[in-house]
C-alpha atoms as a PDB file:
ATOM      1  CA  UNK A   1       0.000   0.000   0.000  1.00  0.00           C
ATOM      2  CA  UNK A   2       0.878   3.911  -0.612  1.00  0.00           C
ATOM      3  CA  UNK A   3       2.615   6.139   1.951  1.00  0.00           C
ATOM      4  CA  UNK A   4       0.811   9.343   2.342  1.00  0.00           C
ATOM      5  CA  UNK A   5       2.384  11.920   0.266  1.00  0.00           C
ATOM      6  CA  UNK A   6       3.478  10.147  -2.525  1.00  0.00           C
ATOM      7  CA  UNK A   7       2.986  10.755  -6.001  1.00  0.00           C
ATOM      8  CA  UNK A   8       3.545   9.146  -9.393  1.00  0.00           C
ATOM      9  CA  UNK A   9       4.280  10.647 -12.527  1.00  0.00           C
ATOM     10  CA  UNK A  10       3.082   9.399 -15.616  1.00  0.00           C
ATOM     11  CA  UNK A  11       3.590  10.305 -19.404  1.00  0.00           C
ATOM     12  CA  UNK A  12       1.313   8.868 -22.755  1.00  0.00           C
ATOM     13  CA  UNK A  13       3.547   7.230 -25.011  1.00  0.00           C
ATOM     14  CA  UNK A  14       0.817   5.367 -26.976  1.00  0.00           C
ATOM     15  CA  UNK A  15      -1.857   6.530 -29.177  1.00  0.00           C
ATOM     16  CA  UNK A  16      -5.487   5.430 -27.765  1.00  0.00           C
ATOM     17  CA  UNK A  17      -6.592   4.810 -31.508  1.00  0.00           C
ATOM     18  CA  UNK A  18      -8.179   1.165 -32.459  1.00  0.00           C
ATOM     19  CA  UNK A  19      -8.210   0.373 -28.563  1.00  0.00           C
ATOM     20  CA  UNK A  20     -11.140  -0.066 -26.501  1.00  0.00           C
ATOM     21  CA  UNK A  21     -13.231   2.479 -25.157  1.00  0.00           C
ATOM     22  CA  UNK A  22     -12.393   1.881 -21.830  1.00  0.00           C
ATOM     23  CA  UNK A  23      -8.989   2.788 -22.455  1.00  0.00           C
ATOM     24  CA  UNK A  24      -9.219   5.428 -23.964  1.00  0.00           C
ATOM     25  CA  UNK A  25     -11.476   7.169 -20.659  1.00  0.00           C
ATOM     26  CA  UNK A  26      -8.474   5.059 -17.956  1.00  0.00           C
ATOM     27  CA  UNK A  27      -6.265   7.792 -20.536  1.00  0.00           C
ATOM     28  CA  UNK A  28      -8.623  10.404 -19.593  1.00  0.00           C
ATOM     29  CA  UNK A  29      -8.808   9.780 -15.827  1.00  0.00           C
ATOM     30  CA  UNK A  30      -5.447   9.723 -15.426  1.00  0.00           C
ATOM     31  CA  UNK A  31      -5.166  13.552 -16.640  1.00  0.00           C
ATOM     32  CA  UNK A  32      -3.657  12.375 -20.233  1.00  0.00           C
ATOM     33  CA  UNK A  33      -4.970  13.208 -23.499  1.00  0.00           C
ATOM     34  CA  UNK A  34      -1.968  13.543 -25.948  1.00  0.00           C
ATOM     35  CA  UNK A  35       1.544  11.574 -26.407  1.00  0.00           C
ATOM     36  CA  UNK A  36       4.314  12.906 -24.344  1.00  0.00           C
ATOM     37  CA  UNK A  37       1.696  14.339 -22.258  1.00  0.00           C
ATOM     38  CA  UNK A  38       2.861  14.106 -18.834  1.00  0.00           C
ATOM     39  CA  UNK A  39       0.236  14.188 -15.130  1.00  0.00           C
ATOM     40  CA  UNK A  40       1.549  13.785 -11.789  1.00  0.00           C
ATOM     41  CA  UNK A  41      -0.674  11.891  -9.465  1.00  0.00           C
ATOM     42  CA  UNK A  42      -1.503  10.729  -6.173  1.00  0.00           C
ATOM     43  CA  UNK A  43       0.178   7.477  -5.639  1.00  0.00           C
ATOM     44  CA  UNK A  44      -2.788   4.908  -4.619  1.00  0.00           C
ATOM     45  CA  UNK A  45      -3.907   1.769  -5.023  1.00  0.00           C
ATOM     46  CA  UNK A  46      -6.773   2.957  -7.704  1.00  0.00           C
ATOM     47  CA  UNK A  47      -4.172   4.661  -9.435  1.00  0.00           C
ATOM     48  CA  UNK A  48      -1.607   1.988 -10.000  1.00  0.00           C
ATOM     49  CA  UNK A  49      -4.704  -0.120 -11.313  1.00  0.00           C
ATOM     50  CA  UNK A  50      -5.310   2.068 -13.647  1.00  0.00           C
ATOM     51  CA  UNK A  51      -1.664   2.872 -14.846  1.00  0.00           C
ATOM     52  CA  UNK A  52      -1.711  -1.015 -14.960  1.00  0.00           C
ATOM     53  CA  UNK A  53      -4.604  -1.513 -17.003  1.00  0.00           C
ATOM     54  CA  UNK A  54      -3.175   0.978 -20.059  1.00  0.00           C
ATOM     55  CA  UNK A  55       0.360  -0.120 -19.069  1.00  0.00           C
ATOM     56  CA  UNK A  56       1.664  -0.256 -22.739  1.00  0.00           C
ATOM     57  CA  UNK A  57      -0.009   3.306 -23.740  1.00  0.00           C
ATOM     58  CA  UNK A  58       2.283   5.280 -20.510  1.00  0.00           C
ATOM     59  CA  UNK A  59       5.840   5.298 -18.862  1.00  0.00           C
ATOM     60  CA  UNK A  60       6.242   5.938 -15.247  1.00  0.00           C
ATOM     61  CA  UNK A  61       8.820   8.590 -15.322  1.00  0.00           C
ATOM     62  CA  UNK A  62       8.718   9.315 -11.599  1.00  0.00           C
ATOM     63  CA  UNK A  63       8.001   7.905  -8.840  1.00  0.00           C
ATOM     64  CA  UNK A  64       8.272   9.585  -5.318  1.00  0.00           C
END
Protein backbone atom coordinates (compact mmCIF):
# COMPACT_ATOMS: atom_id res chain seq x y z
CA UNK A 1 0.00 0.00 0.00
CA UNK A 2 0.88 3.91 -0.61
CA UNK A 3 2.61 6.14 1.95
CA UNK A 4 0.81 9.34 2.34
CA UNK A 5 2.38 11.92 0.27
CA UNK A 6 3.48 10.15 -2.53
CA UNK A 7 2.99 10.75 -6.00
CA UNK A 8 3.54 9.15 -9.39
CA UNK A 9 4.28 10.65 -12.53
CA UNK A 10 3.08 9.40 -15.62
CA UNK A 11 3.59 10.30 -19.40
CA UNK A 12 1.31 8.87 -22.75
CA UNK A 13 3.55 7.23 -25.01
CA UNK A 14 0.82 5.37 -26.98
CA UNK A 15 -1.86 6.53 -29.18
CA UNK A 16 -5.49 5.43 -27.77
CA UNK A 17 -6.59 4.81 -31.51
CA UNK A 18 -8.18 1.16 -32.46
CA UNK A 19 -8.21 0.37 -28.56
CA UNK A 20 -11.14 -0.07 -26.50
CA UNK A 21 -13.23 2.48 -25.16
CA UNK A 22 -12.39 1.88 -21.83
CA UNK A 23 -8.99 2.79 -22.45
CA UNK A 24 -9.22 5.43 -23.96
CA UNK A 25 -11.48 7.17 -20.66
CA UNK A 26 -8.47 5.06 -17.96
CA UNK A 27 -6.27 7.79 -20.54
CA UNK A 28 -8.62 10.40 -19.59
CA UNK A 29 -8.81 9.78 -15.83
CA UNK A 30 -5.45 9.72 -15.43
CA UNK A 31 -5.17 13.55 -16.64
CA UNK A 32 -3.66 12.38 -20.23
CA UNK A 33 -4.97 13.21 -23.50
CA UNK A 34 -1.97 13.54 -25.95
CA UNK A 35 1.54 11.57 -26.41
CA UNK A 36 4.31 12.91 -24.34
CA UNK A 37 1.70 14.34 -22.26
CA UNK A 38 2.86 14.11 -18.83
CA UNK A 39 0.24 14.19 -15.13
CA UNK A 40 1.55 13.78 -11.79
CA UNK A 41 -0.67 11.89 -9.47
CA UNK A 42 -1.50 10.73 -6.17
CA UNK A 43 0.18 7.48 -5.64
CA UNK A 44 -2.79 4.91 -4.62
CA UNK A 45 -3.91 1.77 -5.02
CA UNK A 46 -6.77 2.96 -7.70
CA UNK A 47 -4.17 4.66 -9.44
CA UNK A 48 -1.61 1.99 -10.00
CA UNK A 49 -4.70 -0.12 -11.31
CA UNK A 50 -5.31 2.07 -13.65
CA UNK A 51 -1.66 2.87 -14.85
CA UNK A 52 -1.71 -1.02 -14.96
CA UNK A 53 -4.60 -1.51 -17.00
CA UNK A 54 -3.18 0.98 -20.06
CA UNK A 55 0.36 -0.12 -19.07
CA UNK A 56 1.66 -0.26 -22.74
CA UNK A 57 -0.01 3.31 -23.74
CA UNK A 58 2.28 5.28 -20.51
CA UNK A 59 5.84 5.30 -18.86
CA UNK A 60 6.24 5.94 -15.25
CA UNK A 61 8.82 8.59 -15.32
CA UNK A 62 8.72 9.31 -11.60
CA UNK A 63 8.00 7.91 -8.84
CA UNK A 64 8.27 9.58 -5.32
Amino acid sequence: MAKAGKTLTVEQIGSPIRREASQRQTLIGLGLNKIRRQSTLEDTPAVRGMVDKVKHLVRVVDAK
